[in-house]
Protein backbone atom coordinates (compact mmCIF):
# COMPACT_ATOMS: atom_id res chain seq x y z
CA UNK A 1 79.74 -0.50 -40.15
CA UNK A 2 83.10 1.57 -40.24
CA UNK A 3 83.64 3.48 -37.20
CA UNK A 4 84.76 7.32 -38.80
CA UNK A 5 86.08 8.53 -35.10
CA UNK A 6 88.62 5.48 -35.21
CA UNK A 7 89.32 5.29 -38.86
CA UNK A 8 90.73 8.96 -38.69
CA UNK A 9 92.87 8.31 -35.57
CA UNK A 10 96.98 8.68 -36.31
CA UNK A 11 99.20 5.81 -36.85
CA UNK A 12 102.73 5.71 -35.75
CA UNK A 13 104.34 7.52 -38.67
CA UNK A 14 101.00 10.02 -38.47
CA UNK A 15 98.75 8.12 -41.21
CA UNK A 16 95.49 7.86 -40.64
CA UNK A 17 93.73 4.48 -41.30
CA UNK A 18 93.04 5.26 -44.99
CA UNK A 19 96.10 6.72 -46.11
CA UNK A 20 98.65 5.21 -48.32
CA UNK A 21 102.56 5.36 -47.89
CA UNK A 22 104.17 7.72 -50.68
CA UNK A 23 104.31 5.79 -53.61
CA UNK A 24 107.27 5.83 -56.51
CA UNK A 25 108.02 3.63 -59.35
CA UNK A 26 110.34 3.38 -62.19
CA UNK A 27 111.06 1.57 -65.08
CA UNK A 28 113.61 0.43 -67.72
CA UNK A 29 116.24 0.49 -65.09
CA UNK A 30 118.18 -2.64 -65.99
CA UNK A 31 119.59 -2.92 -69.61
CA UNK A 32 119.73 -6.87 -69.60
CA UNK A 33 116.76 -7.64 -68.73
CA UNK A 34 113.28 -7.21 -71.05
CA UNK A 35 111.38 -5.01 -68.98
CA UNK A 36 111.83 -4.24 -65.49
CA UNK A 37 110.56 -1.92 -62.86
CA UNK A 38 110.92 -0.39 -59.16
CA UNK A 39 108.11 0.05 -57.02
CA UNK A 40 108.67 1.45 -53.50
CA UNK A 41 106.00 2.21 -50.94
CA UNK A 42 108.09 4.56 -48.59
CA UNK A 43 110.70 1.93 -47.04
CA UNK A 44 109.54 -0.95 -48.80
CA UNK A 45 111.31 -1.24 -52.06
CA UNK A 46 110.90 -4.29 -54.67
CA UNK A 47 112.72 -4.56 -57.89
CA UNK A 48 111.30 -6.20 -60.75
CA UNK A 49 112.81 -7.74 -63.73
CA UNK A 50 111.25 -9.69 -66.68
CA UNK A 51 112.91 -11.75 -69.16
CA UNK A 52 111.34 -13.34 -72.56
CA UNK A 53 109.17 -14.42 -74.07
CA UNK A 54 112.09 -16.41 -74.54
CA UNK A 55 112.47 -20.42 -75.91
CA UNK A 56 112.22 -23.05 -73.54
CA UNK A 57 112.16 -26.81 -74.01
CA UNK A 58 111.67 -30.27 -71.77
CA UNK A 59 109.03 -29.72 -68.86
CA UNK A 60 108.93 -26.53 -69.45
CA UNK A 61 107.60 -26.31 -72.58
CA UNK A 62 104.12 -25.92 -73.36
CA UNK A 63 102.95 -26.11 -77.14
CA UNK A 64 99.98 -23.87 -76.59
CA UNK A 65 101.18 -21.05 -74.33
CA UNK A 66 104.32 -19.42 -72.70
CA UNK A 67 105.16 -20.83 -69.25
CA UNK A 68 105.55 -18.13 -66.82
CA UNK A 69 108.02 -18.69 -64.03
CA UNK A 70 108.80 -16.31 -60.64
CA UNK A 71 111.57 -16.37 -58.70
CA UNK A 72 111.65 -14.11 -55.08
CA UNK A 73 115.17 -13.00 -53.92
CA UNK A 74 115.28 -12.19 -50.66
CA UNK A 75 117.37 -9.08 -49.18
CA UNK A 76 120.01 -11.47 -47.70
CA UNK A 77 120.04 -15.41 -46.98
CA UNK A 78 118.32 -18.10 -48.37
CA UNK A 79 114.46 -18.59 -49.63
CA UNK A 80 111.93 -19.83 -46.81
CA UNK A 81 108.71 -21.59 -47.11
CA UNK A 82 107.13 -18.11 -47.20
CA UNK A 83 109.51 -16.91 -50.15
CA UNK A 84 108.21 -19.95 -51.95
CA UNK A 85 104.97 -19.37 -51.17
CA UNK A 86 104.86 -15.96 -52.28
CA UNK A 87 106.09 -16.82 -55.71
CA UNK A 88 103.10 -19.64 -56.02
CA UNK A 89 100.90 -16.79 -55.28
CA UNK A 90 102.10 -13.82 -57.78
CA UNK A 91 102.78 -16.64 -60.74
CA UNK A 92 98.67 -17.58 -60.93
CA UNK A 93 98.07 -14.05 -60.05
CA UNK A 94 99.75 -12.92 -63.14
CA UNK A 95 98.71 -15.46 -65.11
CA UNK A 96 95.35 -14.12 -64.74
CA UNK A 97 96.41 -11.53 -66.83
CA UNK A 98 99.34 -12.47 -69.39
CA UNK A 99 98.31 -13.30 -72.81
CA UNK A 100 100.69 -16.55 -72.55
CA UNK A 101 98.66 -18.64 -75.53
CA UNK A 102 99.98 -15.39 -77.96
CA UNK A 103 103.54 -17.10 -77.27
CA UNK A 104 103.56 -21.24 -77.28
CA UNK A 105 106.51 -22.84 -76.36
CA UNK A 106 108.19 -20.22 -74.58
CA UNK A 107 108.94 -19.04 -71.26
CA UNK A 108 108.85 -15.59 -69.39
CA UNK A 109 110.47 -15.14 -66.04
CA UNK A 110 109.96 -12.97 -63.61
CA UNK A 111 112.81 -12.18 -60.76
CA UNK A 112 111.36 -10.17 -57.71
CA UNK A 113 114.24 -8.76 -55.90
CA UNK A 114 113.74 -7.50 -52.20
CA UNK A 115 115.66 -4.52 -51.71
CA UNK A 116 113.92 -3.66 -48.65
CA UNK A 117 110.85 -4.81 -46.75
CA UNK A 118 109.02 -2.37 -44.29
CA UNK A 119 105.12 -4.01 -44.75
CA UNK A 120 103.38 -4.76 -47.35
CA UNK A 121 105.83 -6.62 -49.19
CA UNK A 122 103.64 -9.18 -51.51
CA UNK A 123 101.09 -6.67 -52.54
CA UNK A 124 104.34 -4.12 -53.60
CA UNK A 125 106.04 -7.15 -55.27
CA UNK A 126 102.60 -7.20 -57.29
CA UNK A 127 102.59 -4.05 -58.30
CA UNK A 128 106.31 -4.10 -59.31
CA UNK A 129 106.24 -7.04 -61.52
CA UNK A 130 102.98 -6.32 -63.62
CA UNK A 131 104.62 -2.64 -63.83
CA UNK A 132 108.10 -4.60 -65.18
CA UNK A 133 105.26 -7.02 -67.55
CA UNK A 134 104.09 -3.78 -69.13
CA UNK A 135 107.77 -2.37 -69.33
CA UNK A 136 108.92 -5.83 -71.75
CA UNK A 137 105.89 -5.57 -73.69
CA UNK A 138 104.26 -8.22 -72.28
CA UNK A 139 100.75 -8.81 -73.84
CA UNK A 140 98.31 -8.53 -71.32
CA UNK A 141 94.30 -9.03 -70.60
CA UNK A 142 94.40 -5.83 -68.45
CA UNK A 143 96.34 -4.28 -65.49
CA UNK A 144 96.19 -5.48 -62.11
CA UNK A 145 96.98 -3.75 -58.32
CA UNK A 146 97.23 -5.17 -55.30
CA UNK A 147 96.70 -4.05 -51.66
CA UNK A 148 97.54 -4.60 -47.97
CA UNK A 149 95.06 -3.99 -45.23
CA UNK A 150 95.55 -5.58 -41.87
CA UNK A 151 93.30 -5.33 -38.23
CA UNK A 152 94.20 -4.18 -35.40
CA UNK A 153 94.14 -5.87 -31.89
CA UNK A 154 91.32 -3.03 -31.65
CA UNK A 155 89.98 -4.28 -34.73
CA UNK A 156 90.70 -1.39 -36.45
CA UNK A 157 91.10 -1.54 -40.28
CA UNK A 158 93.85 0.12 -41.59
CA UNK A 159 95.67 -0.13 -45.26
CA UNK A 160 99.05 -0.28 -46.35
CA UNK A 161 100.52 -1.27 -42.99
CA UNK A 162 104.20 -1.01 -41.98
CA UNK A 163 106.08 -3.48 -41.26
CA UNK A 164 105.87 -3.46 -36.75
CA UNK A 165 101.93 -2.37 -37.45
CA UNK A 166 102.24 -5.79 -39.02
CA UNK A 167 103.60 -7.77 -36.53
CA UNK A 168 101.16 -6.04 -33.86
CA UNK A 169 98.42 -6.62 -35.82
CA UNK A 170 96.13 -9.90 -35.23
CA UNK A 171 95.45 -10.40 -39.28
CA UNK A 172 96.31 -8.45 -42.40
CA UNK A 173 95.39 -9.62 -45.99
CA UNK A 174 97.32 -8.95 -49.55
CA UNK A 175 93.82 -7.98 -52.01
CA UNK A 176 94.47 -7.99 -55.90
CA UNK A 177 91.32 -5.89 -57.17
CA UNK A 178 91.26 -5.62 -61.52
CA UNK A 179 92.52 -2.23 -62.90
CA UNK A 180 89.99 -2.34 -66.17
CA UNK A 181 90.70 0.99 -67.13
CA UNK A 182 93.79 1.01 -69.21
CA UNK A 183 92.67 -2.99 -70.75
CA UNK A 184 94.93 -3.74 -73.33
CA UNK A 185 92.48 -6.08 -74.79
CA UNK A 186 88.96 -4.69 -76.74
CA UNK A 187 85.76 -5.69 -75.10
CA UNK A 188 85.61 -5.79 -71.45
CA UNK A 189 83.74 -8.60 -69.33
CA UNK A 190 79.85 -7.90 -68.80
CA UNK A 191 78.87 -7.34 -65.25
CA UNK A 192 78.51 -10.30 -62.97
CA UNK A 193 75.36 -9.58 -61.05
CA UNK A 194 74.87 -5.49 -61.76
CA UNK A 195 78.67 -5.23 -60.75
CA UNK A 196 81.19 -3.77 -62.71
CA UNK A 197 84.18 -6.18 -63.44
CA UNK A 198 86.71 -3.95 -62.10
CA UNK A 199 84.92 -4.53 -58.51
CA UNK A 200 86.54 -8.23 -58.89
CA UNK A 201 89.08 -9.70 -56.67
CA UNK A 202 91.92 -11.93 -58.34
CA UNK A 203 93.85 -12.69 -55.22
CA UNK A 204 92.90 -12.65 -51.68
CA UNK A 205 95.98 -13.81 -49.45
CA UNK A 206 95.10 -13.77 -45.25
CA UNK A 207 97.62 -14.15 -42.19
CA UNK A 208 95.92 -14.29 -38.86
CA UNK A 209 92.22 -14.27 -37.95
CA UNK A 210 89.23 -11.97 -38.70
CA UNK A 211 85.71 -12.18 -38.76
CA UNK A 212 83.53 -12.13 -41.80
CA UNK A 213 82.18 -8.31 -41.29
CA UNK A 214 86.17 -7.51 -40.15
CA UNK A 215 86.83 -9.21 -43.92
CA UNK A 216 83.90 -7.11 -45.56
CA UNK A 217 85.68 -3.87 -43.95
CA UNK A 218 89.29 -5.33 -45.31
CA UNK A 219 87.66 -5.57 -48.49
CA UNK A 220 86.09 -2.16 -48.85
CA UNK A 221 89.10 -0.30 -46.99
CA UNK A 222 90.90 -2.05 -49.63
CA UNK A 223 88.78 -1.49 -52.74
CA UNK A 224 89.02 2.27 -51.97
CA UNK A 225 92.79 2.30 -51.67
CA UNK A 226 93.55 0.42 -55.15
CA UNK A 227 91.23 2.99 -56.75
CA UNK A 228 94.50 5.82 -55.95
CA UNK A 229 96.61 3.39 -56.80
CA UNK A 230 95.50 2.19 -59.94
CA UNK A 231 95.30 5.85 -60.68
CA UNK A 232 99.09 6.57 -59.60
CA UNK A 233 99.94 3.29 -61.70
CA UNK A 234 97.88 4.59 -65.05
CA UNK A 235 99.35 7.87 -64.61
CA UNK A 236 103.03 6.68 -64.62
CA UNK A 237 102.56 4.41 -67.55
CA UNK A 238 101.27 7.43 -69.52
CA UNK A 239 103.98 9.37 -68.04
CA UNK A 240 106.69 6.51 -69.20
CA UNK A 241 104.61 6.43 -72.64
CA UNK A 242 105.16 9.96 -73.23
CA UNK A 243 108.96 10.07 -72.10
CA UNK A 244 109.82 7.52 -74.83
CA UNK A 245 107.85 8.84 -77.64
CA UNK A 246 109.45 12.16 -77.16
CA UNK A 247 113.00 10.28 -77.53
CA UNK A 248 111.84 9.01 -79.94
């Protein structure tokens, strides 16, 4: 059961538990590259940049879909075992939703460029690069967004953590929830079980420890929060959509 009196206590920078940092993102930013995008969360800032479908050939090729290939850049310094880590985890996460077998024996590549990190880095760098997918013209299955929620020492729930709430907390988890709304693709998934598909989770990344009904609250603090996102990411894609057909 949430507790209301502690969910609507302040944060450090004033948030309550709920509350999302101020969320921006941009796209078509880089002329070389096929699509790209910027998604920043108030200090955390990841720039995303697709290239391809593009040809490919030895191991890399794959006669029945494109191969899809991520690369993280850190700020400064070289790539850790967490850097690679995160890239495992966003590559199957977007190939969940890229059309790949509409492009055999090619490659797209995603770069994921950390300009800054402040929390909730791998759930930003999700948003930014299936923002940058839809800015190359990527086909896709659907949209995705992805969250951060961590617990407290209190075990407290809270969403889109900063970066010190992150290191004082005793787990946080990255959530990557369907956005169904916008589907590129006719004919949606039937319900699993009287659900609607878009209450699915994709991804589900955890640091730390937390108990099962500490995971249930993750999961519905969570669900709640990609609602407003997936609405701020529908709305700027619309926004973007309406830009170019008016230079057009």
């Amino acid at each position: 059961m949430i507790n209301l009196e502690m969910s609507e206590q302040a944060r450090v920078d004033g948030r309550t538990a709920n509350q999302l940092r101020p969320t921006l993102c941009s796209r078509s930013l880089l002329e070389r590259a096929h699509g790209s995008a910027r998604w920043q969360q108030d200090n955390t800032i990841i720039m995303a940049a697709v290239y391809g479908p593009k040809p490919v050939s030895g191991k890399k090729e794959d006669p029945e879909r494109a191969t899809l290939e991520v690369l993280w850049k850190t700020k400064s310094g070289i790539a850790g075992n967490a850097d690679k880590e995160a890239e495992v985890t966003i590559r199957r996460t977007l190939e969940y939703i890229v059309l790949s077998s509409m492009h055999p024996n090619t490659g797209i590549s995603i770069i994921l460029q950390v300009v800054n990190d402040d929390g909730a880095i791998l759930a930003c760098a999700i948003n930014a690069a299936c923002a940058a997918l839809v800015d190359a013209g990527i086909p896709l299955t659907g949209l995705i967004v992805a969250v951060s929620v961590g617990v407290t020492t209190h075990g407290v729930v809270v969403v889109d953590p900063t970066k010190v709430e992150e290191k004082n907390f005793r787990a946080h988890v990255c959530l990557v929830f369907p956005n169904r709304p916008k589907c590129t693709v006719a004919g949606l998934p039937a319900p699993v079980g009287g659900e609607p598909a878009e209450h699915g989770i994709i991804t589900c990344v955890t640091r730390g420890a937390m108990s099962v009904d500490e995971y249930m609250n993750c999961l519905e603090r969570g669900r709640a929060a990609s609602v407003k996102i997936a609405k701020f990411t529908r709305t700027s894609l619309e926004h973007c959509q309406r830009s170019y057909e008016i230079m057009s």
